[in-house]
C-alpha atoms as a PDB file:
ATOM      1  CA  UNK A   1      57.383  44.268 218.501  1.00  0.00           C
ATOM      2  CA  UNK A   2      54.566  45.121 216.194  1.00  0.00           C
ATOM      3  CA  UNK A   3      54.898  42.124 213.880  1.00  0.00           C
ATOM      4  CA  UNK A   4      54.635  40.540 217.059  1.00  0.00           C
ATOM      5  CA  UNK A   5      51.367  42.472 218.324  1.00  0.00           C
ATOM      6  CA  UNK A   6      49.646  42.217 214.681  1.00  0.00           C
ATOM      7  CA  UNK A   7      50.206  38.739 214.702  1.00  0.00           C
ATOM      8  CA  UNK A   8      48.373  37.867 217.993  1.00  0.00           C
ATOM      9  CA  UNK A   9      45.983  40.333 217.169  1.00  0.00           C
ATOM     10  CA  UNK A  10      45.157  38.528 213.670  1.00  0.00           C
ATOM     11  CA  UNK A  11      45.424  35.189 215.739  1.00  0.00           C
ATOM     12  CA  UNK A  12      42.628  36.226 217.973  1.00  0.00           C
ATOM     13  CA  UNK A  13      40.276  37.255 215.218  1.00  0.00           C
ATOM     14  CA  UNK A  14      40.510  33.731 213.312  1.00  0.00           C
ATOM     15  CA  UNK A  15      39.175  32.047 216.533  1.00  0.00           C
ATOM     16  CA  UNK A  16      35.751  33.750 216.428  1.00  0.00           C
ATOM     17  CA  UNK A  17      32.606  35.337 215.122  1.00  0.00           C
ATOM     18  CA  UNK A  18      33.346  37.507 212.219  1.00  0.00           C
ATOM     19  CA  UNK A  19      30.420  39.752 210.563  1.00  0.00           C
ATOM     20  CA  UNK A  20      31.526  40.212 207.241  1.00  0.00           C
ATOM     21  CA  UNK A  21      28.424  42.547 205.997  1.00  0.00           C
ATOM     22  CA  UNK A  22      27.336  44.771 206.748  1.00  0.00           C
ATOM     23  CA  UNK A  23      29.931  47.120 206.988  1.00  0.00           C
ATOM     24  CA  UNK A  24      31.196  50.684 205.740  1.00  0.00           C
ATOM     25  CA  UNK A  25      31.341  49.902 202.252  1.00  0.00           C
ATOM     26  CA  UNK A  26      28.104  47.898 202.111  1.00  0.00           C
ATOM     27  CA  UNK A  27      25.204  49.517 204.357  1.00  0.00           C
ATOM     28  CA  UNK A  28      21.286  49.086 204.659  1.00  0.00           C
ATOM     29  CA  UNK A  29      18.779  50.528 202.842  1.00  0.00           C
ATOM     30  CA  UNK A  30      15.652  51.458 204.864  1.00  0.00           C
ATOM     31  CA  UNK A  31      13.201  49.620 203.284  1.00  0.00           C
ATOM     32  CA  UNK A  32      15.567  46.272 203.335  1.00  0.00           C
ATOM     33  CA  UNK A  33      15.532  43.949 203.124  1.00  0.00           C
ATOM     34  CA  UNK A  34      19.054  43.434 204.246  1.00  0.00           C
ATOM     35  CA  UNK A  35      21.680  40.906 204.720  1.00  0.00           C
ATOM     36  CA  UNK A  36      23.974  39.796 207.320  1.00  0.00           C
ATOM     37  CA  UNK A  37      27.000  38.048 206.505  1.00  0.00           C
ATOM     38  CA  UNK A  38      29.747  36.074 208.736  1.00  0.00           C
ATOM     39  CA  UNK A  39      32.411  33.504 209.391  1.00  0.00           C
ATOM     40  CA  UNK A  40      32.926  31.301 211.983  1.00  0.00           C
ATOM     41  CA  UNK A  41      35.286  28.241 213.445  1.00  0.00           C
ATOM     42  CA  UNK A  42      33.965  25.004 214.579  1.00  0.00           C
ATOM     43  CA  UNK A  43      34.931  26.044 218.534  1.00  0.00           C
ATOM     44  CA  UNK A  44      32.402  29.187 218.059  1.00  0.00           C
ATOM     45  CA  UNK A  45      29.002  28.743 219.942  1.00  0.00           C
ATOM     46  CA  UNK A  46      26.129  26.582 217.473  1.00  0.00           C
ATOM     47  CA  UNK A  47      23.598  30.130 217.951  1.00  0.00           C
ATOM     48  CA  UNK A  48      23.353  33.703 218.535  1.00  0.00           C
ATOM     49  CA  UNK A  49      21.210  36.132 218.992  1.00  0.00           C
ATOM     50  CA  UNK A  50      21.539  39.261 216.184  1.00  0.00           C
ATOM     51  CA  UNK A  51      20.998  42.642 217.461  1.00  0.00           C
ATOM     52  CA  UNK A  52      21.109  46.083 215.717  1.00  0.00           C
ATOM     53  CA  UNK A  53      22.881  48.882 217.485  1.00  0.00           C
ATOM     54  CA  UNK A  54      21.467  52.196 215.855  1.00  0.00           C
ATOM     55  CA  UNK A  55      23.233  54.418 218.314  1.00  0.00           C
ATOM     56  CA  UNK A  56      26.073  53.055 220.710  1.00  0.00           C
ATOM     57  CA  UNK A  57      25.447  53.473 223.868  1.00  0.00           C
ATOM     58  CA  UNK A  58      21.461  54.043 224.215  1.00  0.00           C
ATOM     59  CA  UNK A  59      20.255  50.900 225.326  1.00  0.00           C
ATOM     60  CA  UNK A  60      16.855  51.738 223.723  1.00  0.00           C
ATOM     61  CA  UNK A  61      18.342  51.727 220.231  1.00  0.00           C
ATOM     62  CA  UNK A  62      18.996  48.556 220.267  1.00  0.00           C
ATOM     63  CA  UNK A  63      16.622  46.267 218.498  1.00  0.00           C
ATOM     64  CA  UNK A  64      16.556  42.298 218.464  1.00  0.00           C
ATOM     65  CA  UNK A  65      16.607  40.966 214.926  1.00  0.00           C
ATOM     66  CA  UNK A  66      16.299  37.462 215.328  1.00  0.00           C
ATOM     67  CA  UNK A  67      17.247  34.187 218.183  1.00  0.00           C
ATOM     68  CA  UNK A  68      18.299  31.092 217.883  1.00  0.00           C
ATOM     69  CA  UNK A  69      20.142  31.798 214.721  1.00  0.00           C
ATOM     70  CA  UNK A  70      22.507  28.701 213.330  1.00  0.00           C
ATOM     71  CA  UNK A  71      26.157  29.821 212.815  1.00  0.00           C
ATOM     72  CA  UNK A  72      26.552  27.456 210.697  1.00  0.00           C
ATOM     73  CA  UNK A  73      24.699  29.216 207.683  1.00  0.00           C
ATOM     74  CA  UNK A  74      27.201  32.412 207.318  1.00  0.00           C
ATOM     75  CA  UNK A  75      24.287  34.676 206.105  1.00  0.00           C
ATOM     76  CA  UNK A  76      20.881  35.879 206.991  1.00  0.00           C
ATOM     77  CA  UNK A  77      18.180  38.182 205.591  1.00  0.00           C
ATOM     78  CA  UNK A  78      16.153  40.348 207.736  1.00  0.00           C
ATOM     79  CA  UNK A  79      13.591  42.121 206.882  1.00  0.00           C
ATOM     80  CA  UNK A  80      12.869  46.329 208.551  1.00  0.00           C
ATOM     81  CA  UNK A  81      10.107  46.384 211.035  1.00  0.00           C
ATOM     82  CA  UNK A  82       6.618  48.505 209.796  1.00  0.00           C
ATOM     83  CA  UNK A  83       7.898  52.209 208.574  1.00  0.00           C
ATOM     84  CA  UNK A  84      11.328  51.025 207.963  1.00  0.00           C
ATOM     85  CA  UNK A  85      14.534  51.150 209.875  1.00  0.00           C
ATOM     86  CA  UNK A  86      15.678  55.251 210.679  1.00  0.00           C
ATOM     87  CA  UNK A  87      18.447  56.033 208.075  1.00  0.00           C
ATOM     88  CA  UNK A  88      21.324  57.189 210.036  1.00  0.00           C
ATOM     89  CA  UNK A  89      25.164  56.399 210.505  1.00  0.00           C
ATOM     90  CA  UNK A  90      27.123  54.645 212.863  1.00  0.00           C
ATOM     91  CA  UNK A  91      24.977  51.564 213.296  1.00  0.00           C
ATOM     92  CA  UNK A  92      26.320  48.314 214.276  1.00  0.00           C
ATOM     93  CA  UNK A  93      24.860  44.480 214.267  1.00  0.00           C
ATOM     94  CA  UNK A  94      25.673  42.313 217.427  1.00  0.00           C
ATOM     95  CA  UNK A  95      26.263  38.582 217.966  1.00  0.00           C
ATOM     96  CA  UNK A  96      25.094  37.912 221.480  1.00  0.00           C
ATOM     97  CA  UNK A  97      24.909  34.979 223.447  1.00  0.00           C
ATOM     98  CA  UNK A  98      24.310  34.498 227.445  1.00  0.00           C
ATOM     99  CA  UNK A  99      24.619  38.479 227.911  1.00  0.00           C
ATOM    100  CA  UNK A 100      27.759  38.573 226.248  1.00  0.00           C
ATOM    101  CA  UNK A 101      28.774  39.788 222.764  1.00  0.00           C
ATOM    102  CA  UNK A 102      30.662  37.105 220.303  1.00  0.00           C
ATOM    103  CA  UNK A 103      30.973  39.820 217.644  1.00  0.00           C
ATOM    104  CA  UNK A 104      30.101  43.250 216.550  1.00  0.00           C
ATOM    105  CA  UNK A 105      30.144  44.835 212.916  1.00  0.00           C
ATOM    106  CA  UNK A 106      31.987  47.416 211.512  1.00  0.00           C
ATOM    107  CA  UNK A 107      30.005  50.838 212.147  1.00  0.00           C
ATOM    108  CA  UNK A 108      27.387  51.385 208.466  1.00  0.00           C
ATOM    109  CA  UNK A 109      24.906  53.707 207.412  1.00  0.00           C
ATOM    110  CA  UNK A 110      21.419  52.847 206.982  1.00  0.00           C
ATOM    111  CA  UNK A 111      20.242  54.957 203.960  1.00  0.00           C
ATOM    112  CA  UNK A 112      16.977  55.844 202.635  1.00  0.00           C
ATOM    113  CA  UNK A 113      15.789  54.486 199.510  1.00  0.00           C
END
């Protein structure tokens, strides 16, 4: 039964978004610049919005890091607003699209630098 659960659960994840970076091992530094890094299959939508999550759950964390962006390029640099991006843990970077989100990244730490 869980071979059977692990499988459909591995299925699922090869037919969409997948933020590769950042992620626990590879953060942000405060003063970025910073890169985002993903995979995608052919059926995924053409753009996204990216979105950082600095604190799940407070709607006014969350901070819109670029539109329009082109799936098809697997990586994009962004660059902190003025004064840098607040070092803290548990951030997260969002695909959206239409109000919904394609994908989410593994929780990271923004450090200082």
């Amino acid at each position: 039964m869980r071979s059977v659960a692990a499988l459909l659960i591995f299925a699922a994840s090869s037919l969409a978004y997948s933020i590769t970076g950042p992620n626990n091992i590879t953060g942000w530094t405060t003063s970025g610049p910073n890169s985002i890094t993903w995979t995608r299959v052919s059926t995924d939508p053409s753009n996204f919005t990216i979105v950082l999550d600095s604190h799940q759950g407070d709607p006014t964390s969350q901070q819109v890091l670029a539109t329009g962006v082109d799936g098809s390029e697997g990586s994009m640099t962004v660059s902190p607003p003025s004064g840098g991006w607040v070092a803290g843990t548990g951030n997260r970077v969002n695909f959206v699209k239409d109000g919904g989100i394609l994908a989410q990244s593994s929780p990271f730490n923004i450090t200082a630098n």
